[in-house]
PDB file of N, CA and C in Angstrom:
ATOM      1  N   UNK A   1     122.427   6.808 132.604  1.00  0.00           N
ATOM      2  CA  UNK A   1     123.616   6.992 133.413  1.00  0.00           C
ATOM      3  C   UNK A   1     123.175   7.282 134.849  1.00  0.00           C
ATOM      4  N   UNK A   2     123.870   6.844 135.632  1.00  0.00           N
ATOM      5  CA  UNK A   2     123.416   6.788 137.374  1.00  0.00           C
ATOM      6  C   UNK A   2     124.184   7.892 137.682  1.00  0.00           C
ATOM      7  N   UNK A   3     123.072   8.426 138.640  1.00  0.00           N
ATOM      8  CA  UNK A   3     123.534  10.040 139.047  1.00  0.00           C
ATOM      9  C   UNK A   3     124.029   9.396 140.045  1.00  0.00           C
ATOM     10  N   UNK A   4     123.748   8.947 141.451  1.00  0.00           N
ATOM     11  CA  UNK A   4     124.752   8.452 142.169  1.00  0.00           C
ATOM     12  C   UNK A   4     126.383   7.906 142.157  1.00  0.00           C
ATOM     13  N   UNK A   5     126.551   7.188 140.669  1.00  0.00           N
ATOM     14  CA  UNK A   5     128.005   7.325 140.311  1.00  0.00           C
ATOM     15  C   UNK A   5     128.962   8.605 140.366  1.00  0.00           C
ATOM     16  N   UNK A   6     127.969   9.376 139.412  1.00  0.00           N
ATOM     17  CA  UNK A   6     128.610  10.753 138.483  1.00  0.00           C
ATOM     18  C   UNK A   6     128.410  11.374 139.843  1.00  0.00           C
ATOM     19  N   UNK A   7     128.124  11.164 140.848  1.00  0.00           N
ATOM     20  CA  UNK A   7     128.015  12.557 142.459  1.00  0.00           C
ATOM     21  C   UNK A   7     129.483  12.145 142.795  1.00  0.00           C
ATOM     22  N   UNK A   8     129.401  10.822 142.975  1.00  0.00           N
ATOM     23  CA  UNK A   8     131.014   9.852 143.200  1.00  0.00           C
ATOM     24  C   UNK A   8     131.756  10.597 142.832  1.00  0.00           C
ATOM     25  N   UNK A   9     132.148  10.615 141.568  1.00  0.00           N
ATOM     26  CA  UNK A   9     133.201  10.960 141.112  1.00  0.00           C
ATOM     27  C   UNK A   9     133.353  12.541 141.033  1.00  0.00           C
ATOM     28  N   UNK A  10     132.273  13.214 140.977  1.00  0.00           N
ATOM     29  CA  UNK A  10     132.466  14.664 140.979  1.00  0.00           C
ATOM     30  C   UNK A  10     132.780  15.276 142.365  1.00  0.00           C
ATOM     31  N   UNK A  11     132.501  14.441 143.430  1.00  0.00           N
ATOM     32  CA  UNK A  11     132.896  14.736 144.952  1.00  0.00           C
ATOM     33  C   UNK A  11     134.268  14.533 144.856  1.00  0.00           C
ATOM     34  N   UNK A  12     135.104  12.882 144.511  1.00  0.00           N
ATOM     35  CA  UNK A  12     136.279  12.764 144.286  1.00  0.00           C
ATOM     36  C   UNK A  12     137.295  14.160 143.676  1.00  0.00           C
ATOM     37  N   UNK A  13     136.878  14.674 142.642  1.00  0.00           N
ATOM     38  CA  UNK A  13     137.281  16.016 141.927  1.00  0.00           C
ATOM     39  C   UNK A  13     137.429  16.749 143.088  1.00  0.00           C
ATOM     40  N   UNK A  14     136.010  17.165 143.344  1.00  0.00           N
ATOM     41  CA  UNK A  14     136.024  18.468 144.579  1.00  0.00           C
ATOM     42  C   UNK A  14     137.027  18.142 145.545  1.00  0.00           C
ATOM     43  N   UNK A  15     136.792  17.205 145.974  1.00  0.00           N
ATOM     44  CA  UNK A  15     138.203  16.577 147.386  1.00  0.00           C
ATOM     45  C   UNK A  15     139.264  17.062 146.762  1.00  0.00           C
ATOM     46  N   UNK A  16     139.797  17.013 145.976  1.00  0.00           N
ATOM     47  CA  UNK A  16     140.959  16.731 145.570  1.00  0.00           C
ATOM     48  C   UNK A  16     141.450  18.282 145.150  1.00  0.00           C
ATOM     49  N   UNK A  17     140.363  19.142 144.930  1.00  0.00           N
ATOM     50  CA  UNK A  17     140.466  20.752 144.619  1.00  0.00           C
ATOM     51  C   UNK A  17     140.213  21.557 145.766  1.00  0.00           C
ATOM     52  N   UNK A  18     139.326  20.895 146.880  1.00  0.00           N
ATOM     53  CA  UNK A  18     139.152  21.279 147.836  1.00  0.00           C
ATOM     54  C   UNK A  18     140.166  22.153 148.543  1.00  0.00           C
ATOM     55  N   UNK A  19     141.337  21.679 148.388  1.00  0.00           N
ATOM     56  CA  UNK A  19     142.451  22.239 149.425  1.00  0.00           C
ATOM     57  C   UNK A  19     143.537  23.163 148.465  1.00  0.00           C
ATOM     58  N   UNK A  20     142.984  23.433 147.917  1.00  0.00           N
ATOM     59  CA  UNK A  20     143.446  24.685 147.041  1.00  0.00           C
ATOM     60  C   UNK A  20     143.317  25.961 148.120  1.00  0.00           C
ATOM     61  N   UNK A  21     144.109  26.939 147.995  1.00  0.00           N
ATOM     62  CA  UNK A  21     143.977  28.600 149.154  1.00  0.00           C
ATOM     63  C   UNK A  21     143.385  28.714 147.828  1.00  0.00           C
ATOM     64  N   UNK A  22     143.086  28.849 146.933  1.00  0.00           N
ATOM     65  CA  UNK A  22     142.385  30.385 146.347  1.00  0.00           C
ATOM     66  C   UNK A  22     140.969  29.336 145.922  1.00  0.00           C
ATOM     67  N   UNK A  23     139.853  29.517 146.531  1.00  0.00           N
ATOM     68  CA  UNK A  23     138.639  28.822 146.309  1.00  0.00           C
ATOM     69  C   UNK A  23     137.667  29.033 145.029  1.00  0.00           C
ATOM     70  N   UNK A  24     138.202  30.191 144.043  1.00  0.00           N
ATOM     71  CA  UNK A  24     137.229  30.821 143.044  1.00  0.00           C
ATOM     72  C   UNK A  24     138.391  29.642 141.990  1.00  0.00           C
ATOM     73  N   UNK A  25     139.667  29.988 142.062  1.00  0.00           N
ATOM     74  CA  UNK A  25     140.499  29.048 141.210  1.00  0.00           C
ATOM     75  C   UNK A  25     139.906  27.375 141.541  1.00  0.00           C
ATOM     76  N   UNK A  26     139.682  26.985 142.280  1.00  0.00           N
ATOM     77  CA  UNK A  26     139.295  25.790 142.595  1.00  0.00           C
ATOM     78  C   UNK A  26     138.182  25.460 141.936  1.00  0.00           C
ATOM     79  N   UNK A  27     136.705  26.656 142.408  1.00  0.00           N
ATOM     80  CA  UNK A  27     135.674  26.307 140.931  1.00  0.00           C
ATOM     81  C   UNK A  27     135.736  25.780 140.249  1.00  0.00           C
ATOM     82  N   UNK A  28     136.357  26.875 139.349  1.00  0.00           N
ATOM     83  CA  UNK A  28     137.166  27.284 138.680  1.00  0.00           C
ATOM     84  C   UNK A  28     137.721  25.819 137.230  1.00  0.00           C
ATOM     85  N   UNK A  29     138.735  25.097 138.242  1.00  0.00           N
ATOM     86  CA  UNK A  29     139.482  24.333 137.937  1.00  0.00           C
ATOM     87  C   UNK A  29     138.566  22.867 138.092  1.00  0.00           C
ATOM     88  N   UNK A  30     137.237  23.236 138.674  1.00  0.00           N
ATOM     89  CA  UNK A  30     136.981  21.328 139.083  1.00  0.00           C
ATOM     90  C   UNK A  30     135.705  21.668 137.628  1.00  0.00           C
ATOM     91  N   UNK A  31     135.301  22.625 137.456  1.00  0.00           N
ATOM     92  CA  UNK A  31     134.509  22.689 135.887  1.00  0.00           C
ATOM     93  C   UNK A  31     134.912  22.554 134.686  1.00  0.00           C
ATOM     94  N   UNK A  32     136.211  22.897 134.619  1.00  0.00           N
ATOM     95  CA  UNK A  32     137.126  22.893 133.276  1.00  0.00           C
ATOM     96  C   UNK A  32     137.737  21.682 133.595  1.00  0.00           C
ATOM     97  N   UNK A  33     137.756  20.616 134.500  1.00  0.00           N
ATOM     98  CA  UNK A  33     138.125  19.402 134.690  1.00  0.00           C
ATOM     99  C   UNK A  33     137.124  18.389 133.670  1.00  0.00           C
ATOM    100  N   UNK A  34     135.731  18.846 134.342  1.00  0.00           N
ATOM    101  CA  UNK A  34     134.514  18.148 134.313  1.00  0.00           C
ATOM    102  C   UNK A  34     134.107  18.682 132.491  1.00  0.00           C
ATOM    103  N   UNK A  35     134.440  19.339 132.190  1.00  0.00           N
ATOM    104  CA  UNK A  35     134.173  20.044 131.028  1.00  0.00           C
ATOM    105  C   UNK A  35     135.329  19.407 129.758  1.00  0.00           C
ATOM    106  N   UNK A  36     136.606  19.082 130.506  1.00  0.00           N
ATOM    107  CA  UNK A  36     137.974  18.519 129.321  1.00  0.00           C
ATOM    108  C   UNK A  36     137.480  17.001 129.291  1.00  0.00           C
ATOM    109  N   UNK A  37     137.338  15.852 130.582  1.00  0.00           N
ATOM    110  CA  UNK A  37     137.684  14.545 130.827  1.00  0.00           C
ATOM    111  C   UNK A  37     136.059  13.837 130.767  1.00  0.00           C
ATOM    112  N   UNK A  38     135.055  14.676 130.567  1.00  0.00           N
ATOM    113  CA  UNK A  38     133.522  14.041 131.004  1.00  0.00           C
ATOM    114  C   UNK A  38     132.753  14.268 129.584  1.00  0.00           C
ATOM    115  N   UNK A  39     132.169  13.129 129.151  1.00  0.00           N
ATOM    116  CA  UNK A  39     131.687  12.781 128.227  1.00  0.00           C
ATOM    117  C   UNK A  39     130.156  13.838 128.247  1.00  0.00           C
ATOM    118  N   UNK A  40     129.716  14.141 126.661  1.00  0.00           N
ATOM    119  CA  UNK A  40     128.509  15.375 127.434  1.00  0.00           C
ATOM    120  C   UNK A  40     127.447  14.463 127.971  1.00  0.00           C
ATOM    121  N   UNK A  41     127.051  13.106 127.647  1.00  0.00           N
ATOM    122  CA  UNK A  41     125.821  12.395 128.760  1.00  0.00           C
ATOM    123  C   UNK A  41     126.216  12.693 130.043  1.00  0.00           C
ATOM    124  N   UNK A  42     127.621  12.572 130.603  1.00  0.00           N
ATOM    125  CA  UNK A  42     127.548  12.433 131.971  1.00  0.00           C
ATOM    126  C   UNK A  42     127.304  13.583 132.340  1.00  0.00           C
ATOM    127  N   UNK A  43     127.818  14.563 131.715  1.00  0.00           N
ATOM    128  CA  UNK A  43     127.402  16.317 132.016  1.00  0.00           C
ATOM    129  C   UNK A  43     126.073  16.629 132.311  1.00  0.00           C
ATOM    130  N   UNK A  44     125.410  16.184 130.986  1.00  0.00           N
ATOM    131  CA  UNK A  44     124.230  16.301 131.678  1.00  0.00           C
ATOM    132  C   UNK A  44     123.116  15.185 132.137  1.00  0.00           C
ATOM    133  N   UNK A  45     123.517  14.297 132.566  1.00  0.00           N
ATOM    134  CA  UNK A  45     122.990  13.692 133.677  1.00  0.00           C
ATOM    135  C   UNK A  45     123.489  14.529 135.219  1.00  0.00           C
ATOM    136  N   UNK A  46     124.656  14.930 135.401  1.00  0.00           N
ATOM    137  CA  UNK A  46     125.639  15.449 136.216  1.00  0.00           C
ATOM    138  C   UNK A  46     124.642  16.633 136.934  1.00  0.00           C
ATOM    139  N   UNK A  47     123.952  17.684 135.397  1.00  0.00           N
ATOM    140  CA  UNK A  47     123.623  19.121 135.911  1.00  0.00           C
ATOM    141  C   UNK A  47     122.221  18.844 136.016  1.00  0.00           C
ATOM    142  N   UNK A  48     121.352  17.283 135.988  1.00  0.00           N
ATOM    143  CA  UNK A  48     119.881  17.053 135.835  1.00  0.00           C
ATOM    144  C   UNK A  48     119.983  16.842 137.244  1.00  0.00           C
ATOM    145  N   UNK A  49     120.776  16.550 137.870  1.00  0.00           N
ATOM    146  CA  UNK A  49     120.714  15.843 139.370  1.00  0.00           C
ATOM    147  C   UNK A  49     121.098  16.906 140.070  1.00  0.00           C
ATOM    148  N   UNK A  50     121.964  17.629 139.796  1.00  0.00           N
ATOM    149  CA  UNK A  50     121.854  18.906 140.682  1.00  0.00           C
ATOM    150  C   UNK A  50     120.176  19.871 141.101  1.00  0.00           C
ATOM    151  N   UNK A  51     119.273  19.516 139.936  1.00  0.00           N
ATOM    152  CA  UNK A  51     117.759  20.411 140.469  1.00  0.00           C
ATOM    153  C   UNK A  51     117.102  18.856 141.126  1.00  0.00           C
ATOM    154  N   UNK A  52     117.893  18.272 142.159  1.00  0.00           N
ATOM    155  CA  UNK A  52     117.470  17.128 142.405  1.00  0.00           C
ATOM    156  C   UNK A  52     117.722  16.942 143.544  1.00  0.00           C
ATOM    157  N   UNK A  53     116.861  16.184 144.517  1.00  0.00           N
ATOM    158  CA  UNK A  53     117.487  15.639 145.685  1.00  0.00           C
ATOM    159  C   UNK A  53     118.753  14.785 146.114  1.00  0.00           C
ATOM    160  N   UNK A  54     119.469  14.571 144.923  1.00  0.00           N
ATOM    161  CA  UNK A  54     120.492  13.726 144.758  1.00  0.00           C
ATOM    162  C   UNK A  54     121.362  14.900 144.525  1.00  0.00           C
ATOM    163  N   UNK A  55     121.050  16.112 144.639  1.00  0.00           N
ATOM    164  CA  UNK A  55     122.427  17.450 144.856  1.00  0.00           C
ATOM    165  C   UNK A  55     122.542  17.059 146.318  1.00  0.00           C
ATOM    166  N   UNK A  56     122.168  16.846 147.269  1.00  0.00           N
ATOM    167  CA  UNK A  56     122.114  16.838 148.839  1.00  0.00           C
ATOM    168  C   UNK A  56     123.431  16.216 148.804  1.00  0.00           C
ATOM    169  N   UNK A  57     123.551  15.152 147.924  1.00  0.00           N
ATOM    170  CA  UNK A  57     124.952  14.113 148.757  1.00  0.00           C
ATOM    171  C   UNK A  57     126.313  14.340 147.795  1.00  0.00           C
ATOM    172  N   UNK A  58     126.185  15.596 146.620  1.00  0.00           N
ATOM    173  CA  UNK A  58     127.253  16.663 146.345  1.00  0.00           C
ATOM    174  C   UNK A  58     128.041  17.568 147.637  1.00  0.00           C
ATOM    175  N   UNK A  59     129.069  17.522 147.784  1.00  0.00           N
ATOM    176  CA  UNK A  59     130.251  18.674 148.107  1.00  0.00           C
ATOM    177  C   UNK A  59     129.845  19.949 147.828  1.00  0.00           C
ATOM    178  N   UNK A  60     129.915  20.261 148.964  1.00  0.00           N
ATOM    179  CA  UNK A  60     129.676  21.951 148.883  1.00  0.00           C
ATOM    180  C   UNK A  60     130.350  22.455 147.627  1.00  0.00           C
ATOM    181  N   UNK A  61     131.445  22.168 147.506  1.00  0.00           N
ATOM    182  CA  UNK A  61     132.415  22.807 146.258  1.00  0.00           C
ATOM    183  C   UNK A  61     131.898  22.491 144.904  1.00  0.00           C
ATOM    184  N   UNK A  62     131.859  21.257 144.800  1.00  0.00           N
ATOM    185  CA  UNK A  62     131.103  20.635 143.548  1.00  0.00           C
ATOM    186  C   UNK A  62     129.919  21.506 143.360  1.00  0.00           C
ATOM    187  N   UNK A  63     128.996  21.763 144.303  1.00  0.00           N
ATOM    188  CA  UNK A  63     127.468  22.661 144.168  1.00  0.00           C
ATOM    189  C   UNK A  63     128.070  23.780 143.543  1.00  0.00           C
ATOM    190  N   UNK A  64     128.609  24.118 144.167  1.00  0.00           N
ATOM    191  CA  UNK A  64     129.239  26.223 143.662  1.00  0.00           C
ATOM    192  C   UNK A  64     129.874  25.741 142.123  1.00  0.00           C
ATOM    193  N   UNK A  65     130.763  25.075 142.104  1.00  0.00           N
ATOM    194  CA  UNK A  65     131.099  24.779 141.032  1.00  0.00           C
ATOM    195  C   UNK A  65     130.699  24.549 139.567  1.00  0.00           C
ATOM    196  N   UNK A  66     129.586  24.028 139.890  1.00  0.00           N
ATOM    197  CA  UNK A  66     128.441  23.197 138.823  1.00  0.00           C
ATOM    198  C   UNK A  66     127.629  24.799 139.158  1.00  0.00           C
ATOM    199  N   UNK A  67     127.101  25.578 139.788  1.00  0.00           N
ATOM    200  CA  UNK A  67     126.397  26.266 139.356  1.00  0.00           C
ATOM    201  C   UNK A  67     127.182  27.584 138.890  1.00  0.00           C
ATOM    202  N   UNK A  68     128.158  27.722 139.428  1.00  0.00           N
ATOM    203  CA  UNK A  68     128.640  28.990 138.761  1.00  0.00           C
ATOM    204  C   UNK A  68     128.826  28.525 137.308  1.00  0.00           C
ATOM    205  N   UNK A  69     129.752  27.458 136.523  1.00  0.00           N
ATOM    206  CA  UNK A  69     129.819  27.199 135.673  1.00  0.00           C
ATOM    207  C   UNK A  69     128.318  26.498 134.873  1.00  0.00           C
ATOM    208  N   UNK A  70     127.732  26.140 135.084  1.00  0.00           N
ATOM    209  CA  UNK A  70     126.673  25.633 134.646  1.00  0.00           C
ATOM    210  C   UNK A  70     126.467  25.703 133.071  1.00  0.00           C
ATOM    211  N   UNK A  71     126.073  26.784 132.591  1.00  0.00           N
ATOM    212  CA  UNK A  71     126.145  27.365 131.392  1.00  0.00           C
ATOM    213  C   UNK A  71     127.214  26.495 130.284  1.00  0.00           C
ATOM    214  N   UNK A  72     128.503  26.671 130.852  1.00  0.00           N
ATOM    215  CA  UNK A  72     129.675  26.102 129.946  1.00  0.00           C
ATOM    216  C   UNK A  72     129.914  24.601 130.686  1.00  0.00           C
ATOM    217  N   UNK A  73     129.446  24.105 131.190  1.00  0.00           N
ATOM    218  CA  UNK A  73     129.280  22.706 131.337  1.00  0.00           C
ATOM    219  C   UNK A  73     128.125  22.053 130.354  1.00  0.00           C
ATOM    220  N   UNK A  74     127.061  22.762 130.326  1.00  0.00           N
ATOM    221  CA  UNK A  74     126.592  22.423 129.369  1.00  0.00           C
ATOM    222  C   UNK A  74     126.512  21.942 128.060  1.00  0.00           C
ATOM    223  N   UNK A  75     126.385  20.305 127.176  1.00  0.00           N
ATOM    224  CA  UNK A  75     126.761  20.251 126.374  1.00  0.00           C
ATOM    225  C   UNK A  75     125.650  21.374 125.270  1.00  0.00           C
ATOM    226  N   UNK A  76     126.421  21.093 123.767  1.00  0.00           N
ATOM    227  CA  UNK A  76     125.399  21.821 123.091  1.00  0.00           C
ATOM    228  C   UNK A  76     124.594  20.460 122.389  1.00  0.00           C
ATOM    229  N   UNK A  77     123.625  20.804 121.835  1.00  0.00           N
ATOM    230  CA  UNK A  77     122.504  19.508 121.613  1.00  0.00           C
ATOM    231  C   UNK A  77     122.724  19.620 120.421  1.00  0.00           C
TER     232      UNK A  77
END
């Protein structure tokens, strides 16, 4: 799975949560997005590219997001 896609679409998310006033709800809400609608390969292809130079062209929000949640994004193996 191409991490450059899955940045795509997880930036798309963040945009779109971005403009939320309460920013912890926004987290919040773009992990339990990524966690209901995302298959677990893309998850974790998703959280392999974050210890990656390919986090650089992630959304600030998406970063906080994916690491606060990290743990429960995680599929189980």
């Amino acid at each position: 799975m191409k991490a450059d896609n899955l940045i795509r679409m997880a930036n798309q998310i963040g945009e779109f949560f971005e403009t939320m006033p309460e920013r912890e709800e926004a987290l919040d809400d773009i992990a339990t997005h990524i966690r209901k609608f995302w298959e677990p390969r893309m998850r974790r292809a998703l959280l392999a590219a974050l210890d990656t130079d390919e986090a650089q062209g992630m959304r600030e929000i998406v970063l906080a997001a994916l690491r606060k949640h990290r743990a429960d994004l995680q599929p189980a193996m």
